[in-house]
Protein backbone atom coordinates (compact mmCIF):
# COMPACT_ATOMS: atom_id res chain seq x y z
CA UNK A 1 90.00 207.35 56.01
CA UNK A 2 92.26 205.03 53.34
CA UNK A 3 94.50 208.77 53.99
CA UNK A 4 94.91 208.22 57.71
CA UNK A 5 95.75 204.55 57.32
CA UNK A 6 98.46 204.98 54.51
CA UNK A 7 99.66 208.11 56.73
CA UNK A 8 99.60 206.16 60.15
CA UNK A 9 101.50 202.79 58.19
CA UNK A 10 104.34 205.16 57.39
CA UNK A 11 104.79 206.39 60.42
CA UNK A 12 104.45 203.07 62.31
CA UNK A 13 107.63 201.56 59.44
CA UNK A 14 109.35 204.48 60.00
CA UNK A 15 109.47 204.21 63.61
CA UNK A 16 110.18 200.90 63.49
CA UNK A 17 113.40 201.30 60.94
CA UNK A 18 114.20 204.38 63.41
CA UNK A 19 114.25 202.03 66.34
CA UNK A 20 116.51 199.13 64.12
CA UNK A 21 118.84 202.49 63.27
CA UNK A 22 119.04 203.25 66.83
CA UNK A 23 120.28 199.59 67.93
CA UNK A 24 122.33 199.18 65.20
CA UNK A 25 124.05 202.63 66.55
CA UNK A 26 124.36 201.75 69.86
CA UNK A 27 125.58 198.09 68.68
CA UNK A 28 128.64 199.59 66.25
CA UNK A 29 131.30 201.42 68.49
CA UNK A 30 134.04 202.92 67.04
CA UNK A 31 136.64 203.35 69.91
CA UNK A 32 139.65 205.27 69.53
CA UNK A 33 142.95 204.19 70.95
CA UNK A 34 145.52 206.98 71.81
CA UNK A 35 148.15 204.49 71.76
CA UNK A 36 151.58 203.87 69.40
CA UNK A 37 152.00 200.25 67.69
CA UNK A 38 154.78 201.46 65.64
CA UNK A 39 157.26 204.26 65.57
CA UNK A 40 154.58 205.80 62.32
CA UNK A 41 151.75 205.24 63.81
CA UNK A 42 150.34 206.96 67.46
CA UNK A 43 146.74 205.97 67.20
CA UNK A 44 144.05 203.90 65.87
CA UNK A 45 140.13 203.31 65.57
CA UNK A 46 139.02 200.17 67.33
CA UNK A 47 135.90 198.17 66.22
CA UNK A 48 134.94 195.40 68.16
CA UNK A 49 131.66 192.87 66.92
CA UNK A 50 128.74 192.47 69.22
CA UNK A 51 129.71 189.36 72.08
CA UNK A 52 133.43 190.30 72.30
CA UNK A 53 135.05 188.88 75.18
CA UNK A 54 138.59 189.65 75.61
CA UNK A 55 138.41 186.95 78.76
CA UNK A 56 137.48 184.17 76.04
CA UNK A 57 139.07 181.16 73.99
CA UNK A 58 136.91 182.66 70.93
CA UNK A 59 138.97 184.11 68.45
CA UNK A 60 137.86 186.34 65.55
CA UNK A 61 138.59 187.05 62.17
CA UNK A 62 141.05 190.76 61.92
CA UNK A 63 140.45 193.89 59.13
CA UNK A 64 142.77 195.76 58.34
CA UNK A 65 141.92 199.54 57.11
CA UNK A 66 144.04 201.66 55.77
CA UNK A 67 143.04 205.44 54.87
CA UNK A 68 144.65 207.30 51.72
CA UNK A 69 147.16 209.95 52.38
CA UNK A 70 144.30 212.59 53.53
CA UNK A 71 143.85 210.05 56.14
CA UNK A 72 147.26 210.47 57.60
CA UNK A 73 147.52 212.39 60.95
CA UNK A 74 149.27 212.21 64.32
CA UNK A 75 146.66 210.07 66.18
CA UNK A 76 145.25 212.90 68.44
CA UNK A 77 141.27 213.67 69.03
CA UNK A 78 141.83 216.34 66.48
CA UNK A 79 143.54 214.45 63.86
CA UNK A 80 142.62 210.97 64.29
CA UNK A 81 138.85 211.21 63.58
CA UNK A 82 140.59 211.61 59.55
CA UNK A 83 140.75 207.97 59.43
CA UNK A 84 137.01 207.13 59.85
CA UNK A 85 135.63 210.50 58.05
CA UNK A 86 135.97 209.37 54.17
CA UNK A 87 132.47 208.45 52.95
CA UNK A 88 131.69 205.01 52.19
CA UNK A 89 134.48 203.80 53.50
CA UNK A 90 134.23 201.11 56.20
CA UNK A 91 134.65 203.54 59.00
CA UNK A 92 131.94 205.63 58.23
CA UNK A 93 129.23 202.73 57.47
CA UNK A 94 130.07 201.80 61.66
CA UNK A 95 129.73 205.68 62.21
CA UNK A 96 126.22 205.39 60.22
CA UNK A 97 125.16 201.71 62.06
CA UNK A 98 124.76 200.65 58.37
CA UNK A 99 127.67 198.43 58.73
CA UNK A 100 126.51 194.42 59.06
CA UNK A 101 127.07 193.04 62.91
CA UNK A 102 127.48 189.98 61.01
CA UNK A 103 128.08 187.95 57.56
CA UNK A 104 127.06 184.35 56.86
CA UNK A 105 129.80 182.24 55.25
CA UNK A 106 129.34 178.87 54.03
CA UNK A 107 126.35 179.04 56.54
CA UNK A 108 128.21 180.24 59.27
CA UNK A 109 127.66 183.67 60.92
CA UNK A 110 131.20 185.44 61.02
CA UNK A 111 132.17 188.68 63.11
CA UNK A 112 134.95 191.08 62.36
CA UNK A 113 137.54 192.63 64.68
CA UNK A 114 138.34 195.80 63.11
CA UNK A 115 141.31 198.48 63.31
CA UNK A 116 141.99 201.39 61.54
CA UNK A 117 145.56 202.83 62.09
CA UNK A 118 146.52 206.15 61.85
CA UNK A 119 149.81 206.75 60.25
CA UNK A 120 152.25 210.27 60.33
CA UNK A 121 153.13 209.41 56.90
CA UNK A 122 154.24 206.99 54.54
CA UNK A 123 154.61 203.66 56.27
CA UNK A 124 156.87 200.86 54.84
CA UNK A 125 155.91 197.22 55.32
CA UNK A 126 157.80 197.05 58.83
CA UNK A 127 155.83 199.55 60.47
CA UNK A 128 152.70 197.25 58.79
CA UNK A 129 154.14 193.89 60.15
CA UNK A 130 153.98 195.82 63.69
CA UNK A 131 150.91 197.02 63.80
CA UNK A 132 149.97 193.15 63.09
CA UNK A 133 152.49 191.95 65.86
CA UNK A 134 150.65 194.40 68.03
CA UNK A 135 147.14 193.47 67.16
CA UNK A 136 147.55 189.47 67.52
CA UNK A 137 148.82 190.47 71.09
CA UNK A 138 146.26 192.76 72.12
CA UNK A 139 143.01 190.97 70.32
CA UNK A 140 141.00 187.54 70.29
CA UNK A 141 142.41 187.20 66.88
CA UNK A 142 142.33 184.09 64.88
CA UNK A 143 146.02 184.33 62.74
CA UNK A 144 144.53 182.26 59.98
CA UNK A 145 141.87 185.07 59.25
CA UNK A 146 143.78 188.24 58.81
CA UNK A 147 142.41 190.67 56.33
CA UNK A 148 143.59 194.05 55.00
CA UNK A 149 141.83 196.70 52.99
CA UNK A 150 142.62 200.06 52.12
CA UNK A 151 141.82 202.51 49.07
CA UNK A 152 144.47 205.23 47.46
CA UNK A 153 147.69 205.15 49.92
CA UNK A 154 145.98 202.50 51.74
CA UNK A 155 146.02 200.35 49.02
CA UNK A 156 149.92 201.02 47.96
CA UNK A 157 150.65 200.23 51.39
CA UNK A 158 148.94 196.65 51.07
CA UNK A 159 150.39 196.15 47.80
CA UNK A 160 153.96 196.96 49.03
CA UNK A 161 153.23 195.01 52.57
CA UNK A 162 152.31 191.67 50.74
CA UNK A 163 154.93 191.86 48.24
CA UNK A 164 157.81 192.63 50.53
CA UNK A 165 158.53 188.53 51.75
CA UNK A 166 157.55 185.69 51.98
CA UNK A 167 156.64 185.88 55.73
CA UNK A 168 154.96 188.49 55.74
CA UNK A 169 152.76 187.51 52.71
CA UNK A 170 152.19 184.33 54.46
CA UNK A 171 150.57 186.39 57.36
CA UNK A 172 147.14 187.12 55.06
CA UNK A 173 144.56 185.53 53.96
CA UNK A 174 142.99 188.16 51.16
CA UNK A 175 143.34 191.55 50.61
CA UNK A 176 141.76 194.32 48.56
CA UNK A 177 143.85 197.32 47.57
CA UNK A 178 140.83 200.22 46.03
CA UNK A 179 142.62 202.38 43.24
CA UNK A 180 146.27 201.49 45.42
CA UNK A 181 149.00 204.04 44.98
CA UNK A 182 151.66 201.59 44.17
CA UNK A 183 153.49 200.73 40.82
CA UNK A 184 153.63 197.37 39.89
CA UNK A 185 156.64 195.73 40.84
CA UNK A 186 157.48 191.96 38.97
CA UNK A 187 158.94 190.66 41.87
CA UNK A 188 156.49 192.04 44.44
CA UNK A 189 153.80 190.34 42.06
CA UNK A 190 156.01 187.01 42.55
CA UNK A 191 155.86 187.20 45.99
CA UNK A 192 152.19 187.90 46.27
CA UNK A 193 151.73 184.75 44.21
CA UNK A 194 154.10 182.63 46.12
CA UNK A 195 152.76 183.64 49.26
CA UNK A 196 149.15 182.00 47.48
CA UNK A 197 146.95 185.29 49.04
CA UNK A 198 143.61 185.74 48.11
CA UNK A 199 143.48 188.65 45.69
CA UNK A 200 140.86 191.37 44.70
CA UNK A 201 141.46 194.47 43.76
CA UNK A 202 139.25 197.68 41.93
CA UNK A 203 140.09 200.73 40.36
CA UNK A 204 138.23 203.37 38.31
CA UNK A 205 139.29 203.57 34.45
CA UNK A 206 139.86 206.81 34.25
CA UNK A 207 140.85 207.53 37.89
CA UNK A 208 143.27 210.88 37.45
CA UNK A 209 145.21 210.16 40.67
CA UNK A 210 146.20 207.14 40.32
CA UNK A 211 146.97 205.19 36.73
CA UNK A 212 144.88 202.05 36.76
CA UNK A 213 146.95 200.61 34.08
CA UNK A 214 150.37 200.43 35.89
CA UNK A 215 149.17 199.74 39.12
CA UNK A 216 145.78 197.08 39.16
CA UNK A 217 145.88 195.83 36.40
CA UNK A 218 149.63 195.29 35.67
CA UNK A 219 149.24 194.08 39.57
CA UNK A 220 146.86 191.40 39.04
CA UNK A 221 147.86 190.00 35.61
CA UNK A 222 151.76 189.68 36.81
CA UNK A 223 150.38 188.32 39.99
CA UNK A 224 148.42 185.69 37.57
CA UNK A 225 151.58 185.48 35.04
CA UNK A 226 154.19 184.51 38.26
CA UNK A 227 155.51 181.24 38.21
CA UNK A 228 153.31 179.67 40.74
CA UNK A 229 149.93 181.56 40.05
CA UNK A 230 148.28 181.98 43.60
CA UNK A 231 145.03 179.51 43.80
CA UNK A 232 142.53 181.25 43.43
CA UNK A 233 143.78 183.42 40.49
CA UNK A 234 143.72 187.45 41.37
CA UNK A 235 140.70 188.94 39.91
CA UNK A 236 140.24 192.66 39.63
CA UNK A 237 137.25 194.78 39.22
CA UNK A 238 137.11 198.08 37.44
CA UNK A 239 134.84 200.53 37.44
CA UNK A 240 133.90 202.92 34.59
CA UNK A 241 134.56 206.55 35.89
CA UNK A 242 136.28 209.25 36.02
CA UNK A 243 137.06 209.67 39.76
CA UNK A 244 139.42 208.97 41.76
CA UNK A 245 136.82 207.75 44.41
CA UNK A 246 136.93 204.20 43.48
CA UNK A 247 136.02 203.06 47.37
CA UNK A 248 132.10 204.16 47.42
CA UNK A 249 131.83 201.16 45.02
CA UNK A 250 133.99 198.69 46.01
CA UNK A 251 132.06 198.67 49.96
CA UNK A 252 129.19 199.79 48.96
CA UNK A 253 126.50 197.25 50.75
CA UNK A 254 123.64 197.78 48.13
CA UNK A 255 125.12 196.58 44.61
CA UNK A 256 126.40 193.04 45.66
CA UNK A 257 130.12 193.48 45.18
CA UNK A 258 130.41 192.02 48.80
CA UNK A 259 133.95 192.19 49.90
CA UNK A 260 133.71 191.56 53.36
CA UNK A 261 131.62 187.62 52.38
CA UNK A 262 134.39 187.64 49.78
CA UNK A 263 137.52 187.75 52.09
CA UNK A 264 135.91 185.75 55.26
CA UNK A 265 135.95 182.88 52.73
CA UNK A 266 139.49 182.43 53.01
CA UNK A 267 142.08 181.81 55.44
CA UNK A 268 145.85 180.32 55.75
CA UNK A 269 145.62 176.82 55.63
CA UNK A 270 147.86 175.03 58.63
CA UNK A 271 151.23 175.12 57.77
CA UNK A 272 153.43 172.03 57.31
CA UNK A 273 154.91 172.61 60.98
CA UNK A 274 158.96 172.03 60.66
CA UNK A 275 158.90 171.99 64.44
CA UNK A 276 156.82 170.17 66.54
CA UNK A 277 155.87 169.91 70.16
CA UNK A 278 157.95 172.65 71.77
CA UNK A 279 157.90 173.72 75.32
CA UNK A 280 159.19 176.83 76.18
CA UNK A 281 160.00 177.99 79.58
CA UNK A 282 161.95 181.05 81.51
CA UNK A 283 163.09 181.48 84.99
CA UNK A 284 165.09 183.77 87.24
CA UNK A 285 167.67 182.55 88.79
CA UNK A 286 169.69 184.38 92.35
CA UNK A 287 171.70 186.66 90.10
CA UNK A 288 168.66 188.33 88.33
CA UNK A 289 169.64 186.51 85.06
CA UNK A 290 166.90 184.91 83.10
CA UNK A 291 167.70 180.96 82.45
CA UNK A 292 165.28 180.38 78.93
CA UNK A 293 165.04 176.46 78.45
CA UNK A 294 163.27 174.71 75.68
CA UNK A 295 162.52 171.40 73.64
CA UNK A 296 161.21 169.85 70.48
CA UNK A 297 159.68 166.90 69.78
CA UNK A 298 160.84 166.52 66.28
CA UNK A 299 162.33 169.05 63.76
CA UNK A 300 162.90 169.25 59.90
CA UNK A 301 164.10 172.20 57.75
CA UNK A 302 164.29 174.09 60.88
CA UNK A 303 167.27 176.27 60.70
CA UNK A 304 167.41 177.62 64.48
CA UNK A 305 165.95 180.14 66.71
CA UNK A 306 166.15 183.69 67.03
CA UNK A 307 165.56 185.06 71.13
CA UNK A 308 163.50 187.86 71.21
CA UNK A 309 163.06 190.28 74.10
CA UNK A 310 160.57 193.08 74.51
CA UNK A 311 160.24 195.89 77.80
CA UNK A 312 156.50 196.70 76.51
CA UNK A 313 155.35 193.04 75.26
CA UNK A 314 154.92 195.33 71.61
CA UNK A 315 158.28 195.19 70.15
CA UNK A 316 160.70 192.62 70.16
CA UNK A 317 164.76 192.44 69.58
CA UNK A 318 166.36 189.58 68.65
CA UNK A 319 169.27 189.30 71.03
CA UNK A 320 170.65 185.60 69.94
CA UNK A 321 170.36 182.86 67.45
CA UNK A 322 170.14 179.43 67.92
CA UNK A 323 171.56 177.11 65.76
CA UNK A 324 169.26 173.69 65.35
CA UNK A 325 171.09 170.59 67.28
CA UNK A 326 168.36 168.52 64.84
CA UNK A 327 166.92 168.01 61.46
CA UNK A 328 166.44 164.32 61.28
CA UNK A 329 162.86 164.47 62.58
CA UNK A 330 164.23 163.86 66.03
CA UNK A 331 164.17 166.27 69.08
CA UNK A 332 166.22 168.62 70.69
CA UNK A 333 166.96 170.58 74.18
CA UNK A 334 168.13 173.91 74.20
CA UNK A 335 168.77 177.03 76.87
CA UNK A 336 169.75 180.36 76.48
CA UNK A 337 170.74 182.87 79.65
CA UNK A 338 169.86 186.46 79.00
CA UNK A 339 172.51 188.10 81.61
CA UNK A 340 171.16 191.56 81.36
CA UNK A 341 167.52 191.68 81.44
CA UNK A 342 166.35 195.34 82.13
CA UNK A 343 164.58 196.39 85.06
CA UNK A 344 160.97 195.66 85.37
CA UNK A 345 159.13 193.02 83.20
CA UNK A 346 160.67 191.44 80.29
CA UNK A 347 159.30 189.74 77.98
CA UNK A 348 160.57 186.69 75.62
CA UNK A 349 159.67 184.87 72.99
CA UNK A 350 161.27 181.92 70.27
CA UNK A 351 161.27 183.10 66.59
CA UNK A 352 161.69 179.16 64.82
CA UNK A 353 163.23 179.76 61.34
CA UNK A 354 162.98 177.48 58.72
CA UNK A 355 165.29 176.58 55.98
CA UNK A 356 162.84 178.35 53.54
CA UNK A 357 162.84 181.90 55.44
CA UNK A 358 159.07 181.03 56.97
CA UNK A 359 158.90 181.59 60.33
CA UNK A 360 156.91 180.85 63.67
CA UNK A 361 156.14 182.29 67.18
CA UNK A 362 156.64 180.36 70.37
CA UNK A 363 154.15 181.19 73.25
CA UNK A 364 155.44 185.15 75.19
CA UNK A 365 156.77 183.89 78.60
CA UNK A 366 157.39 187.33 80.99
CA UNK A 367 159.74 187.59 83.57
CA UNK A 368 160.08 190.79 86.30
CA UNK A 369 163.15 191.82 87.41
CA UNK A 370 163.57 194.53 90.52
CA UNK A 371 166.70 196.27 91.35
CA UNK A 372 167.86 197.63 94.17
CA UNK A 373 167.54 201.58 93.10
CA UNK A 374 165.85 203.30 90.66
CA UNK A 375 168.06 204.51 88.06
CA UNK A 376 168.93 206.10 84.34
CA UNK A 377 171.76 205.51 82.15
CA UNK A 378 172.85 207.43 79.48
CA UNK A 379 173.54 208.23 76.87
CA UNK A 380 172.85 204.73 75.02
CA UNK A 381 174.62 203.87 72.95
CA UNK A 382 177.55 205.89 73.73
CA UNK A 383 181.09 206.76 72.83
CA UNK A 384 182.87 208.27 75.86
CA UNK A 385 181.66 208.62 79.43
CA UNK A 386 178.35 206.34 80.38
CA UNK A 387 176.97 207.73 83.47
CA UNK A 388 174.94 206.14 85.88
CA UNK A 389 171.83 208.39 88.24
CA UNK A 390 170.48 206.65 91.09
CA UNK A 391 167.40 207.78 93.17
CA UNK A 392 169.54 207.75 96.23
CA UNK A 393 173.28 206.98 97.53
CA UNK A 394 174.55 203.46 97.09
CA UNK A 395 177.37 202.30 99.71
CA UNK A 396 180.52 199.82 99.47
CA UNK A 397 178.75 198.38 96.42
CA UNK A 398 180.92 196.84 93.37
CA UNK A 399 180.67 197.73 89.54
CA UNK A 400 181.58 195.30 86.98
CA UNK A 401 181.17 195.58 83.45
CA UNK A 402 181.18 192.69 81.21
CA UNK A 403 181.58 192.11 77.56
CA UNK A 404 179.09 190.18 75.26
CA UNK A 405 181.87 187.13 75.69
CA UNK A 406 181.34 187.26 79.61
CA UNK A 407 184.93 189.05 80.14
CA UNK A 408 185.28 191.54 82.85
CA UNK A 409 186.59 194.28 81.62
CA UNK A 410 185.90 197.09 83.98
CA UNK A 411 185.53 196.94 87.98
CA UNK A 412 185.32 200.15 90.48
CA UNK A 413 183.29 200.59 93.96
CA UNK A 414 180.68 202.97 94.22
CA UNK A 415 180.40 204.26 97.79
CA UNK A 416 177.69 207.28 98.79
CA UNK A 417 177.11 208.15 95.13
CA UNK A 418 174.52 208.78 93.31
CA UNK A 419 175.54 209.87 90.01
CA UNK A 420 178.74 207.68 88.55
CA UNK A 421 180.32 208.76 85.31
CA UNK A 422 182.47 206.00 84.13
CA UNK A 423 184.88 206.35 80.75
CA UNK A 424 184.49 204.01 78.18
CA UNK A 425 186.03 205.58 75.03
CA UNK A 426 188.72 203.00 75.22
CA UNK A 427 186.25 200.03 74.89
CA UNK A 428 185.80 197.83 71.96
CA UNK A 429 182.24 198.43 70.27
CA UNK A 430 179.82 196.27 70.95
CA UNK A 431 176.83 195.22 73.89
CA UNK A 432 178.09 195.28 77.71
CA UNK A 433 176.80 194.68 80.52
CA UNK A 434 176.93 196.46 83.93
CA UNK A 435 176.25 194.50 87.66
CA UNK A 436 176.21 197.27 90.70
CA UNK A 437 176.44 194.41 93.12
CA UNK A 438 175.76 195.18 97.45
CA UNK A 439 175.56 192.10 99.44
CA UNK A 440 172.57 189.60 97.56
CA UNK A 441 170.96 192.75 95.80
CA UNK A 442 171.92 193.84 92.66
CA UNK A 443 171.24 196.30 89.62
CA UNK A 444 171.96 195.05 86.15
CA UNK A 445 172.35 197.56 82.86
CA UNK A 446 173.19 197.05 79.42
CA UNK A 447 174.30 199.52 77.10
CA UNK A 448 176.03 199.84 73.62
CA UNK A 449 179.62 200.95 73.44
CA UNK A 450 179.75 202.78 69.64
C-alpha cells in the first residue's frame, strides 16, 4: 500500500511540474523578425515578457544578446534559428520555458524585453548603435535600462561597442561580455570608465579560444586603473576550466551567479540636461518643402543641432547643423527648411550636441509628401547624365535644378515625356535639387552630383 502512495505522489508532482513546464512554454515566445536594423544585420529573435503592450505608457528594461561567430548567419528561417541554438545561453533557457518571466529587484518585480540580432559577420560599433536606434523606436523601452550580453564574438562586440565613445557608452547601463573576443585596448578601457557602465565580465582560465589574460582581465583591471574608475568598480569572474564554453556558467539559473538581478540593478542616472524645454515642430508648406521650427527654454554647453532625416523612421542622415544662438542659460528660436524632402513620408528629428560630445534626441515628427507621378532617378550619386522615369507622360511642365545655396542652375520643359536624361557632368559636386513643376503640383528630387 505505502508502494502505491509513494508511486501515485510522484506522479501527482510530476504532473503538476509538467503542467508549470507547459505554462511557462506557452508564456516564453521567441518570435523571429525577418527584418534588417542595420546594413550587417537582416534578422533577429524577439522576446517579449508576459503583459506587453505595445499600446502602453509602460516601458521596459532592453537585453541585448549577442551570439559568438557560429552564431552569425543571414537572418533567414534556415540560418537564423543559429542565434538561439547555443546551450545555456539565454535563448535556449526561453526555448526550454526555464527562463524567469520575472526578477525581483530591490523588491520590485522587473520584466525584460529581449532581442537577439543576427549578424552576416563582424559588426563594428555603428552597426551596434543601430540596432539600438532601431529597438528604442520599435519597443516600450525604458533608455535608462539598456543591457547587453554576449559570450565569444558577442562579447568582443560589447567590449568594442562600449569603448568606442563617449555617447555610445553613455547609452548602457551594465554589460557582461562571457570569454569576449576582443584585446584589451587602454583607451577603450578609458572610455568604458568614463562612460561610468556597470561592469561584469567571466572567462574560463584556460579557455583555448580566447586568452583570458589579454582580454578580461587586462579589460577589467585597466577599466579599474583609468583615471576616473567607473562607480561601481568592474569586477570579473573566472572560472576554472579548460573550455572555451564559459557561458553555461555565467547564465546558468541554479548556482547563484545571477546576472540578469545583477544588471536590472542599474540604470543611467538623468543626465544634467544642457537643453531644456524644447518644442519641436514640422510643417508643409504649398511648395512641398518642410518648414522645421523649434525652441528652448534655456541652454548651456549646448553646441547646436544636427537635422536628421529618415525615409524608413530606422536610419537617419544628418542633412544640417545648427549652430546655438544661446549658452547663457537663456532660450532660443530656431527653423530649418528641408527643400527636398523625398516622396512619401519623411521623417525628422533634432540631434542636441553638447560642448562635451554627449548628445540627445528630440521627439520624431513625420511629414508625407505626394508628387504628382511616380518616378525613379538614377543613378545617385552620379557623374554624367541623371535621368528621370515617370509612370506616365508629363506635359508643358518646368525642370529646375537647384544647388545646395538655392541657385538655379539648370532649367528645361518637359513636355509628353516620360523618361528625361539630363547632363550634368559639367556641375560642381555636391547635393541638388530637382522641382518638375505643372501648374500647383509638383515633384521634388535630390541627388548627388560626384
Amino acid at each position: 500500500m505505502k508502494f502505491f502512495k509513494k508511486v501515485f505522489t510522484i506522479f501527482i508532482l510530476f504532473f503538476f511540474f509538467s503542467i508549470l513546464n507547459v505554462s511557462s512554454l506557452f508564456s516564453q515566445t521567441l518570435t523571429p523578425k525577418y527584418i534588417s536594423t542595420t546594413p550587417l544585420s537582416n534578422g533577429y529573435y524577439e522576446y517579449l515578457p508576459e503583459g506587453y503592450d505595445p499600446t502602453s505608457n509602460k516601458t521596459y528594461p532592453l537585453l541585448f544578446c549577442f551570439g559568438g561567430y557560429g552564431e552569425n548567419g543571414d537572418g533567414s528561417p534556415a540560418q537564423l534559428p543559429y542565434v538561439i541554438s547555443v546551450w545555456g545561453t539565454t535563448g535556449w533557457q526561453i526555448n526550454q520555458g526555464i527562463f524567469p518571466t520575472s526578477f525581483i529587484v530591490n523588491g520590485q518585480p522587473q520584466k525584460f524585453v529581449i532581442l537577439f540580432p543576427q549578424f552576416t559577420g563582424v559588426a563594428n560599433p555603428q552597426s551596434i548603435n543601430e540596432v539600438i536606434d532601431y529597438a528604442i523606436l520599435h519597443y516600450r523601452v525604458d533608455v535608462t535600462r539598456i543591457y547587453m550580453t554576449g559570450f565569444s564574438l558577442g562579447g568582443g562586440l560589447i567590449w568594442d561597442y562600449a569603448g568606442y565613445s563617449i555617447p555610445y557608452a553613455n547609452r548602457v547601463a551594465a554589460i557582461v561580455p562571457v570569454c569576449g573576443g576582443s584585446y584589451a585596448d587602454i583607451m577603450k578601457a578609458e572610455t568604458i570608465a568614463a562612460g561610468n557602465i556597470a561592469v561584469w565580465a567571466t572567462h574560463n582560465d584556460g579557455d583555448p579560444t580566447v586568452p583570458v589574460q589579454i582580454t578580461t582581465i587586462d579589460y577589467i583591471n585597466d577599466i579599474n586603473a583609468a583615471s576616473s574608475p567607473p562607480n561601481p568598480l568592474a569586477k570579473m569572474t573566472i572560472f576554472h576550466d579548460d573550455a572555451h564554453n564559459a557561458w553555461d556558467s555565467t547564465y546558468s539559473l541554479t548556482y547563484g551567479l545571477h546576472v540578469y538581478e545583477w544588471m536590472l540593478q542599474f540604470k543611467r542616472g538623468p543626465a544634467t540636461l544642457s537643453v531644456t524645454g524644447l518644442d519641436f515642430n514640422a510643417t508643409k508648406n504649398v511648395n512641398d518643402e518642410v518648414v522645421l521650427e523649434w525652441k528652448t527654454y534655456s541652454e548651456n554647453n549646448n553646441r547646436g543641432f544636427a537635422v536628421e532625416r529618415s525615409s524608413d523612421g530606422i536610419k537617419f542622415d544628418s542633412i544640417e547643423f545648427i549652430s546655438s544662438l544661446s549658452n547663457a542659460g537663456r532660450g532660443a528660436a530656431y527653423s530649418f527648411k528641408d527643400i527636398s524632402p523625398g516622396n512619401g513620408k519623411n521623417y525628422y528629428r533634432l540631434k542636441q550636441i553638447n560642448f562635451d560630445t554627449r548628445t540627445n534626441y528630440s521627439v520624431i515628427k513625420t511629414i508625407e509628401i505626394k508628387n504628382i507621378n511616380e518616378f525613379k532617378i538614377f543613378p545617385n550619386p552620379v557623374r554624367d547624365v541623371l535621368t528621370i522615369k515617370l509612370k506616365s507622360p508629363l506635359h508643358h511642365c518646368q525642370l529646375n535644378i537647384i544647388n545646395a545655396k538655392g541657385q538655379l542652375t539648370e532649367q528645361l520643359i518637359i513636355n509628353g515625356a516620360s523618361s528625361v536624361n539630363i547632363p550634368v557632368k559639367h556641375l560642381l559636386p555636391g547635393m541638388y535639387t530637382g522641382r518638375i513643376t505643372n501648374g500647383n503640383s509638383s515633384i521634388k528630387f535630390s541627388f548627388v552630383k560626384q
